[in-house]
C-alpha atoms as a PDB file:
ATOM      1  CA  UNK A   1      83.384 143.840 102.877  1.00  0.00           C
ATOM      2  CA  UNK A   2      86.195 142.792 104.594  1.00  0.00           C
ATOM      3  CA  UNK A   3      87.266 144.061 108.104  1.00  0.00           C
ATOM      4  CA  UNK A   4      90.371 142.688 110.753  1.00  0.00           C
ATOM      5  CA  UNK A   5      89.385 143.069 114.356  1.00  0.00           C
ATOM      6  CA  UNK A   6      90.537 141.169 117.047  1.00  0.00           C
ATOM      7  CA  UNK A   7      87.620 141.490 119.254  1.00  0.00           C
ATOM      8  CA  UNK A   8      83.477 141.105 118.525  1.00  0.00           C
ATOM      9  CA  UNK A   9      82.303 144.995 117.992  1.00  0.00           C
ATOM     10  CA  UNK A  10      79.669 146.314 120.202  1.00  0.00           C
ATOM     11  CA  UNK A  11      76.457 147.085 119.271  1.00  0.00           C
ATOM     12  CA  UNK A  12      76.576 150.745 119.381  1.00  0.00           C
ATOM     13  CA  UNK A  13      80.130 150.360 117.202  1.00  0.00           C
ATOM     14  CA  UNK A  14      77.658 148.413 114.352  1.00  0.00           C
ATOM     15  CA  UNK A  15      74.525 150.813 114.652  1.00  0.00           C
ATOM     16  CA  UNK A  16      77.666 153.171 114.104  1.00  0.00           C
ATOM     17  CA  UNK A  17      78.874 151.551 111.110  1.00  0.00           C
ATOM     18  CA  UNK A  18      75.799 150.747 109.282  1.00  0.00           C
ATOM     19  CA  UNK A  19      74.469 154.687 110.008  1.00  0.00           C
ATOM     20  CA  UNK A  20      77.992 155.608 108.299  1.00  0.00           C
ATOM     21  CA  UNK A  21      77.415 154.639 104.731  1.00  0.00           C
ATOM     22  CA  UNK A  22      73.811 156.343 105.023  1.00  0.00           C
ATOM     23  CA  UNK A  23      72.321 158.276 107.683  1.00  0.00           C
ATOM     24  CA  UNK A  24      69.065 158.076 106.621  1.00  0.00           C
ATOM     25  CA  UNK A  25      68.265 154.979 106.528  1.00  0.00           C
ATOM     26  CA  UNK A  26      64.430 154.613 107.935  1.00  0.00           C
ATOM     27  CA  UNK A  27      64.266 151.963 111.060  1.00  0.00           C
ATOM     28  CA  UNK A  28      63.833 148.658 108.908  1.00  0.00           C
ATOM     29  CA  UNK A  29      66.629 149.673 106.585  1.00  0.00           C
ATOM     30  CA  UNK A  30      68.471 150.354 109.714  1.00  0.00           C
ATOM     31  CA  UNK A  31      68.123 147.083 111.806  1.00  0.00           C
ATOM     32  CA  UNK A  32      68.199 145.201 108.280  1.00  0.00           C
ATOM     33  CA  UNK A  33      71.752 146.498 107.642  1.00  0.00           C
ATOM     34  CA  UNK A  34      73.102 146.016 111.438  1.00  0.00           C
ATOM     35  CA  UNK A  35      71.749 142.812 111.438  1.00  0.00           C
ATOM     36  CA  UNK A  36      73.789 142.408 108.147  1.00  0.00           C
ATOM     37  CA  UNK A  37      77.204 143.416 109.845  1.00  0.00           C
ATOM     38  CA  UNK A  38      76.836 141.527 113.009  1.00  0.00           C
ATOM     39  CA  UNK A  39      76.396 138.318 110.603  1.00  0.00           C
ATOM     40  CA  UNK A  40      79.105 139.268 108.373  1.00  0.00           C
ATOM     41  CA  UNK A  41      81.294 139.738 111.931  1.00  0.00           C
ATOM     42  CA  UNK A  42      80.186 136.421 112.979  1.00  0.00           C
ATOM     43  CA  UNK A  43      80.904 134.990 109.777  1.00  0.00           C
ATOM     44  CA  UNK A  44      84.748 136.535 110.452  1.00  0.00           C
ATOM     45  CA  UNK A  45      84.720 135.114 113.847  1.00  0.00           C
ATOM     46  CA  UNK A  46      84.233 131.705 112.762  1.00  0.00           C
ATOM     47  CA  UNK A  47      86.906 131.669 110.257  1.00  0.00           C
ATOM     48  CA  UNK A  48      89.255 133.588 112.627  1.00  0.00           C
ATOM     49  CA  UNK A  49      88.742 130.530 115.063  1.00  0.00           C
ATOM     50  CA  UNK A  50      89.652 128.037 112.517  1.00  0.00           C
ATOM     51  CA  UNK A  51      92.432 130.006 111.219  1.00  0.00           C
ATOM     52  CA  UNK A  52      93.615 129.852 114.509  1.00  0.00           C
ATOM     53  CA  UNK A  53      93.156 125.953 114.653  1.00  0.00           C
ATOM     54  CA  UNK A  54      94.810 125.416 111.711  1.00  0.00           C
ATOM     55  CA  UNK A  55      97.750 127.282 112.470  1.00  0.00           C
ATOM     56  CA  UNK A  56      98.660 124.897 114.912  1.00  0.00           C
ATOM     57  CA  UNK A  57      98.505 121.825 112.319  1.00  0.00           C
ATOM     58  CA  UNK A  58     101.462 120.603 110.527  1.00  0.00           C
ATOM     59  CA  UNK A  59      99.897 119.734 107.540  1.00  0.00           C
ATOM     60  CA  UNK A  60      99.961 116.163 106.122  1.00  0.00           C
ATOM     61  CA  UNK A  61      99.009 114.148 103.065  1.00  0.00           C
ATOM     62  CA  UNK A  62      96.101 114.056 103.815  1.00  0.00           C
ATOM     63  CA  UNK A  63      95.071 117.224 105.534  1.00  0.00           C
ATOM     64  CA  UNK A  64      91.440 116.402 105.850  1.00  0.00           C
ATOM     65  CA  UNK A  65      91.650 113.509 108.194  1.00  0.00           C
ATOM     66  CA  UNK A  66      94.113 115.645 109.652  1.00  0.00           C
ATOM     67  CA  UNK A  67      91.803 118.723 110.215  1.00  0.00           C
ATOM     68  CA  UNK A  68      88.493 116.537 111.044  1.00  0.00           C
ATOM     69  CA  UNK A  69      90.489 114.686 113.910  1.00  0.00           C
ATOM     70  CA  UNK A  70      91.606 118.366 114.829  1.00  0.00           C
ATOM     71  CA  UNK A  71      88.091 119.991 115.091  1.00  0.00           C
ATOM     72  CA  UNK A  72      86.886 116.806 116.733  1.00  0.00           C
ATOM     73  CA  UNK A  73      89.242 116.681 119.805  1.00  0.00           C
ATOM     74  CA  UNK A  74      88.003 117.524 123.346  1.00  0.00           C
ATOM     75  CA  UNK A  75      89.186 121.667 123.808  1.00  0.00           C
ATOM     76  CA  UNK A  76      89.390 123.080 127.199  1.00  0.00           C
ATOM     77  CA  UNK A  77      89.165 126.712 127.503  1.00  0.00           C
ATOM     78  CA  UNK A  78      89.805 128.017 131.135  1.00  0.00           C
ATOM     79  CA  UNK A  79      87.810 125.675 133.271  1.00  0.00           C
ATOM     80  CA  UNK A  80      85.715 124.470 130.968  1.00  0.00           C
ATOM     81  CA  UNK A  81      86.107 121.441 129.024  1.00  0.00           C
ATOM     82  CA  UNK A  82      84.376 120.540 125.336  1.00  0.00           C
ATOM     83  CA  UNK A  83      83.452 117.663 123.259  1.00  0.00           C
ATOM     84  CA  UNK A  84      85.063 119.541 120.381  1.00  0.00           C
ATOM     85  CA  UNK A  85      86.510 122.601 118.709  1.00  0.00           C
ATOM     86  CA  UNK A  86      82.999 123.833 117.253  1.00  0.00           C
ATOM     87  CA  UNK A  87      81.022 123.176 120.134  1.00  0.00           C
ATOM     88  CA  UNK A  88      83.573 125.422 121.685  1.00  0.00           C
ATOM     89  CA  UNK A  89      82.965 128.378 118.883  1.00  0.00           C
ATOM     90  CA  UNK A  90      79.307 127.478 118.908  1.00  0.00           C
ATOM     91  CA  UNK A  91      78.677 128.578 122.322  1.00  0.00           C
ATOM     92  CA  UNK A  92      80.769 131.467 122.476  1.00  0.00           C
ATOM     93  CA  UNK A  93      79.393 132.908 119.071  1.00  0.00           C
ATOM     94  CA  UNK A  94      75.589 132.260 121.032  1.00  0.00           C
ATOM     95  CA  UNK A  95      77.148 133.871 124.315  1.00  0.00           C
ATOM     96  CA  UNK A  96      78.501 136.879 122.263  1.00  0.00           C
ATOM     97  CA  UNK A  97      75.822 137.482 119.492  1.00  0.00           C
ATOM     98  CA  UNK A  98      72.707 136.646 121.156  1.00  0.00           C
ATOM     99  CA  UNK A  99      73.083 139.368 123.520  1.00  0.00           C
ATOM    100  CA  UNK A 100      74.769 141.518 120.414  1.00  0.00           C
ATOM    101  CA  UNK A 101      71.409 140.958 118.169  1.00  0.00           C
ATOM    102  CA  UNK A 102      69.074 142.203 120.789  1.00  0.00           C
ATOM    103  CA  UNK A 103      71.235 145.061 121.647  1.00  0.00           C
ATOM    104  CA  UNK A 104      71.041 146.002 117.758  1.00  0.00           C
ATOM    105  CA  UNK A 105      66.902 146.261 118.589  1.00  0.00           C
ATOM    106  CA  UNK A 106      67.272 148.446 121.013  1.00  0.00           C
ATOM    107  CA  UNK A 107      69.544 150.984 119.947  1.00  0.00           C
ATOM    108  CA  UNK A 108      67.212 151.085 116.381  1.00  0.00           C
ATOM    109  CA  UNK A 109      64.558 151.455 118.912  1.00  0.00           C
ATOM    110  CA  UNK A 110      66.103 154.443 120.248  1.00  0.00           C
ATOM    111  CA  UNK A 111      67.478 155.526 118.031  1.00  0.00           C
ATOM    112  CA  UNK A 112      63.531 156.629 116.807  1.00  0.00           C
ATOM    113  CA  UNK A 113      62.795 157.905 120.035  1.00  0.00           C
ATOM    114  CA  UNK A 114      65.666 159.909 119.818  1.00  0.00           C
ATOM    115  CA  UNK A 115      64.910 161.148 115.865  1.00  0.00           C
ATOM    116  CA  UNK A 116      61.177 162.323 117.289  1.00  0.00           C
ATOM    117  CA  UNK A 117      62.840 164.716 119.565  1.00  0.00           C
ATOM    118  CA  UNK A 118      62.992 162.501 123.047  1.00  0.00           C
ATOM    119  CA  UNK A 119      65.918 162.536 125.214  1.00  0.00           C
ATOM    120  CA  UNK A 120      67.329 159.470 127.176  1.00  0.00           C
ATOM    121  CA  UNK A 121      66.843 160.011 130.958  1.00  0.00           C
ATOM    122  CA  UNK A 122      64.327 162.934 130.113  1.00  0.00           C
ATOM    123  CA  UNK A 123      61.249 161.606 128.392  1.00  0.00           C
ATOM    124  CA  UNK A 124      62.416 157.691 128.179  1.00  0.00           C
ATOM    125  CA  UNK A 125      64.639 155.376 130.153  1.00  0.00           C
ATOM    126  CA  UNK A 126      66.351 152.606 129.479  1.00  0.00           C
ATOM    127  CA  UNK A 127      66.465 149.244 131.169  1.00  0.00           C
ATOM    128  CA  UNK A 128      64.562 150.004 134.019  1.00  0.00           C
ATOM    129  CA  UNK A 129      61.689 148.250 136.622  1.00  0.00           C
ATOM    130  CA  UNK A 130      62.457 144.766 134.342  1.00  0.00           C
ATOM    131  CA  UNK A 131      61.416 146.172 130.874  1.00  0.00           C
ATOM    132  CA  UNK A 132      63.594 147.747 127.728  1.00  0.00           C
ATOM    133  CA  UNK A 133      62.169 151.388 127.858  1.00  0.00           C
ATOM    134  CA  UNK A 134      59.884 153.288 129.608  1.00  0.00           C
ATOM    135  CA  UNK A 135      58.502 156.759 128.638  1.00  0.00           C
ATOM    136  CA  UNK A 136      56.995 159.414 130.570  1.00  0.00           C
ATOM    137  CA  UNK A 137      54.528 162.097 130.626  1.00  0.00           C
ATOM    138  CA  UNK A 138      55.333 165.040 130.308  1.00  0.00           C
ATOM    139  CA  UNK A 139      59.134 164.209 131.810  1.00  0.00           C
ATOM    140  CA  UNK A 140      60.570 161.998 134.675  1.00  0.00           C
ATOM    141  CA  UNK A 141      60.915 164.895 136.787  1.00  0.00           C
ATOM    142  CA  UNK A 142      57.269 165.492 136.530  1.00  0.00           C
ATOM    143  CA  UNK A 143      56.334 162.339 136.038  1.00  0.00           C
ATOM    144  CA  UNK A 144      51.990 161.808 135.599  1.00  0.00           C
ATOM    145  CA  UNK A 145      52.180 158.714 133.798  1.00  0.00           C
ATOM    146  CA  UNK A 146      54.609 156.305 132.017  1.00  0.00           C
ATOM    147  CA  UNK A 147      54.552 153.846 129.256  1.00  0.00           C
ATOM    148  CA  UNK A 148      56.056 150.533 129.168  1.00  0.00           C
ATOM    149  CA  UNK A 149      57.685 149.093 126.214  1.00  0.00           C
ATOM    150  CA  UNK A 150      59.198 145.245 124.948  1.00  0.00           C
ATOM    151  CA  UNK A 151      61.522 144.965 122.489  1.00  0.00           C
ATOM    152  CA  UNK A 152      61.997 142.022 120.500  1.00  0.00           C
ATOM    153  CA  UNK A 153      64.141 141.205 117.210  1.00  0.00           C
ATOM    154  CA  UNK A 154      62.970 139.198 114.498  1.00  0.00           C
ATOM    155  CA  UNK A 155      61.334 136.573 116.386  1.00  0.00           C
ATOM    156  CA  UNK A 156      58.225 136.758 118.618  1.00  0.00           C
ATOM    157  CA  UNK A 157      58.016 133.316 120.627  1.00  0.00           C
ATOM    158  CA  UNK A 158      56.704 132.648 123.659  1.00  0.00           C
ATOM    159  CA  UNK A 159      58.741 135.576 125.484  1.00  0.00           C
ATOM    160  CA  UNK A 160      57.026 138.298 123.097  1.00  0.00           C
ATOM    161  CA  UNK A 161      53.496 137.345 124.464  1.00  0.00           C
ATOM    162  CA  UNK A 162      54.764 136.900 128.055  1.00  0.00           C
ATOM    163  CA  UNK A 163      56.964 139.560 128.105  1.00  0.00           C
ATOM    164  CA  UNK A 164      53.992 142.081 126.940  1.00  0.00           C
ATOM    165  CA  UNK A 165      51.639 140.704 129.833  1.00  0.00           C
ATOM    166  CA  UNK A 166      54.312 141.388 132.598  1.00  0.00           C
ATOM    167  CA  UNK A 167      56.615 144.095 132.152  1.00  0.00           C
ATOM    168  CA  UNK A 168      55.023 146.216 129.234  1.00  0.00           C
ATOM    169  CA  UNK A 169      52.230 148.474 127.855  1.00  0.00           C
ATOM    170  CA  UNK A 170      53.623 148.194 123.854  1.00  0.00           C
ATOM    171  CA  UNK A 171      55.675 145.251 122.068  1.00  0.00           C
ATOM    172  CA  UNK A 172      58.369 146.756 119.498  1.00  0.00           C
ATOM    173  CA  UNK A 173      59.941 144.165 117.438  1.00  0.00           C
ATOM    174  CA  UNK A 174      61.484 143.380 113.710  1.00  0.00           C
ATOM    175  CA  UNK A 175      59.517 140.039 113.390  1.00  0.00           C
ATOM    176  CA  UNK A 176      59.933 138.773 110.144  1.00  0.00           C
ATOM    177  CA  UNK A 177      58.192 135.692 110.664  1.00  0.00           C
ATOM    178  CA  UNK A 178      54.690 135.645 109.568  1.00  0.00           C
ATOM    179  CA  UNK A 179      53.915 131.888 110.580  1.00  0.00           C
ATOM    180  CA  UNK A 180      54.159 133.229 114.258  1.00  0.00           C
ATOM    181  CA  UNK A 181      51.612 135.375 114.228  1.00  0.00           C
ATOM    182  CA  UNK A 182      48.372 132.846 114.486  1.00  0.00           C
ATOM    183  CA  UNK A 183      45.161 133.764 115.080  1.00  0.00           C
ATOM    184  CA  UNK A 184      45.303 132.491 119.015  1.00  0.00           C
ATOM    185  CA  UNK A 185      48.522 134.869 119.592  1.00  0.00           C
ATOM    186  CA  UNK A 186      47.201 137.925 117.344  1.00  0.00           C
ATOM    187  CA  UNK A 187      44.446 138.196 119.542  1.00  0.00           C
ATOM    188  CA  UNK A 188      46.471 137.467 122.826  1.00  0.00           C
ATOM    189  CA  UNK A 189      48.396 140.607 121.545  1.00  0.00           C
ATOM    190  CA  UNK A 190      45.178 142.065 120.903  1.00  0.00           C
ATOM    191  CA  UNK A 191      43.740 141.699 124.276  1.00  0.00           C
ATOM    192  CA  UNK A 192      46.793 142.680 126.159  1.00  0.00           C
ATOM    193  CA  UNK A 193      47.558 146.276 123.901  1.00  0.00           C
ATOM    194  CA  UNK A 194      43.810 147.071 124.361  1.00  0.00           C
ATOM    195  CA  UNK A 195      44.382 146.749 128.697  1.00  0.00           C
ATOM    196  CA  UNK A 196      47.587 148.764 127.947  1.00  0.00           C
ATOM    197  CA  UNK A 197      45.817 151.212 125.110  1.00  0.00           C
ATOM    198  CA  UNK A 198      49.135 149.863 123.933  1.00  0.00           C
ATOM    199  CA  UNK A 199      49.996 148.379 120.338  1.00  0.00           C
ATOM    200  CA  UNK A 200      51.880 145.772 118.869  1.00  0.00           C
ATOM    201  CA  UNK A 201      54.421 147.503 116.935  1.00  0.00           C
ATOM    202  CA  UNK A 202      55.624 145.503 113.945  1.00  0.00           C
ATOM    203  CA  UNK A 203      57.255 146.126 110.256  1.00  0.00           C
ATOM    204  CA  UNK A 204      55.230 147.065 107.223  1.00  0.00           C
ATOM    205  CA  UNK A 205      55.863 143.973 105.426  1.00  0.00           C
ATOM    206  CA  UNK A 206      54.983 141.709 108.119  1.00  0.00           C
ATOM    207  CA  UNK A 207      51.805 143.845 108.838  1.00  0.00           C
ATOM    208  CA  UNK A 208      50.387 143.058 104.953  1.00  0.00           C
ATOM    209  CA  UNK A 209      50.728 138.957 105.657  1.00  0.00           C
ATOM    210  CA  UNK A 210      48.759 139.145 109.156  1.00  0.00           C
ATOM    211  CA  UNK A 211      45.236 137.709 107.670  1.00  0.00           C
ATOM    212  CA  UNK A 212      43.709 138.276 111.142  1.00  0.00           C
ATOM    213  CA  UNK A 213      41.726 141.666 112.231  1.00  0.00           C
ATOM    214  CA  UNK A 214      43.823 143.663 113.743  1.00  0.00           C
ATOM    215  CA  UNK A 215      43.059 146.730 115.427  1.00  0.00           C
ATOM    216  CA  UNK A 216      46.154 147.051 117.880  1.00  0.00           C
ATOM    217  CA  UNK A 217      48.576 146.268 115.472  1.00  0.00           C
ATOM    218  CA  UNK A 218      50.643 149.292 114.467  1.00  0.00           C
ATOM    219  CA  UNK A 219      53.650 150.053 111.904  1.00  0.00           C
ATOM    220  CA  UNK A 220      56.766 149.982 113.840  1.00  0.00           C
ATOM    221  CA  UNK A 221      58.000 153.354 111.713  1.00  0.00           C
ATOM    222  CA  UNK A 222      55.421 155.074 113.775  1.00  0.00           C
ATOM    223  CA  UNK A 223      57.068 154.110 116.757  1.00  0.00           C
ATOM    224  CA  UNK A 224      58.807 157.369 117.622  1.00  0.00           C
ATOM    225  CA  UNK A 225      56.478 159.750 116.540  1.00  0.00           C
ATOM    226  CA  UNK A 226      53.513 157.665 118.941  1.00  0.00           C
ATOM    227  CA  UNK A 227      56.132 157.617 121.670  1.00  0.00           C
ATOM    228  CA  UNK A 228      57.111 161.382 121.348  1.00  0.00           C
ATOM    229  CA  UNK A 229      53.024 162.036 121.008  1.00  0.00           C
ATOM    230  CA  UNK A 230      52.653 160.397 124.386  1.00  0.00           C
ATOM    231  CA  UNK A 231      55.402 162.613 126.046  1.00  0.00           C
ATOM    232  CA  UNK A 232      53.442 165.713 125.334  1.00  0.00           C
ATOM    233  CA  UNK A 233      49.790 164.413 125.763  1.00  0.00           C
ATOM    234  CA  UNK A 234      50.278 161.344 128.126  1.00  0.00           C
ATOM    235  CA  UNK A 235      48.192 159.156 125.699  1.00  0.00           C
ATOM    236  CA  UNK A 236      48.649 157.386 122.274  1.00  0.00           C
ATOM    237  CA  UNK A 237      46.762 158.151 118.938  1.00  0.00           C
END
């Protein structure tokens, strides 16, 4: 797949993109495939960069000395001054595709709520009272009570846990990372869904390597369908 931008795409231009080629794609498939094209852009945007760089070398005999003593010289970009060319790249790819990644979360995220019939600034908003989504029973207009939910990519870390025990009542995520989920934080997660009568939202194949109990624990395709089920009763199954 090959693709010439001049800019990093958004991440509503990706979810876009990847919802193109099939529309149906469940929300695993989905966040697997944008997670796909935001790699393959970063891959582009690092060999973009040192095209660029290289442009600028009159090559020599021997062209790697040449392009090693390139990379390796101090850049300054604006007002800010680097060690080398890929520390440069390396922290603009982190400022530009961290954010990018956990944008592509959210928008799968909502992109369920929306599929079970919820509308944005009806039943859920977005980005609001320091927490990724909250959705209300029956409506915001009317509102009797609301529901609080993190969402994470494909890692949990220490922000999952601590994220869940401040600012939410669920904990969406994509975690692919079985090692994570020990028995200690299983049953931190645990503790806090069951003050929340929350759950711990996570994918199907992560769910099958968790060896410990779980009874808040809950397959992240039922996500919108819980959520919508809360908007019209005010509680989840």
């Amino acid at each position: 797949m090959s693709r010439a931008r001049s800019s990093i795409p958004s991440g509503q231009e990706i979810l876009s993109e990847a919802l193109s080629a099939d529309p149906n794609l469940d929300i695993n498939a989905l966040h697997a495939k944008t997670f796909e094209l935001m790699l393959q852009y970063r891959s582009e945007y690092y060999e973009r960069r040192v095209d660029e760089i290289l442009l600028e070398l009159k090559l020599p005999k021997n062209i790697r000395l040449s392009v090693k003593k390139k990379l390796l010289e101090p850049i300054v970009v604006g007002d800010k001054e680097y060690s080398n060319f890929m520390e440069e790249v390396s922290r603009r790819v982190s400022q530009a595709f961290q954010p990018l990644s956990g944008n592509l979360a959210e928008l799968c995220a909502q992109r369920e709520l929306e599929k079970s019939g919820l509308e944005k600034d009806h039943h859920f908003v977005k980005r609001k009272e320091r927490t990724d989504f909250i959705i209300f029973y029956p409506d915001i207009q009317s509102c009797i009570s609301k529901h609080r939910v993190e969402v994470k990519n494909v890692s949990l870390r220490e922000r999952g846990t601590r994220g869940l025990a401040f600012d939410g009542d669920s904990l969406f995520g994509f975690f692919n990372q079985a090692s994570e989920f020990t028995e200690p934080n299983v049953q931190v997660l645990e503790n806090l869904c069951a003050k929340t009568l929350g759950y711990c939202y996570v994918p199907p194949d992560l769910l099958k390597q968790i060896r410990y109990k779980t009874k808040r624990f809950r397959l992240n395709t039922l996500f919108g369908q819980d959520m919508a089920q809360f908007a019209k009763t005010g509680k989840i199954p």
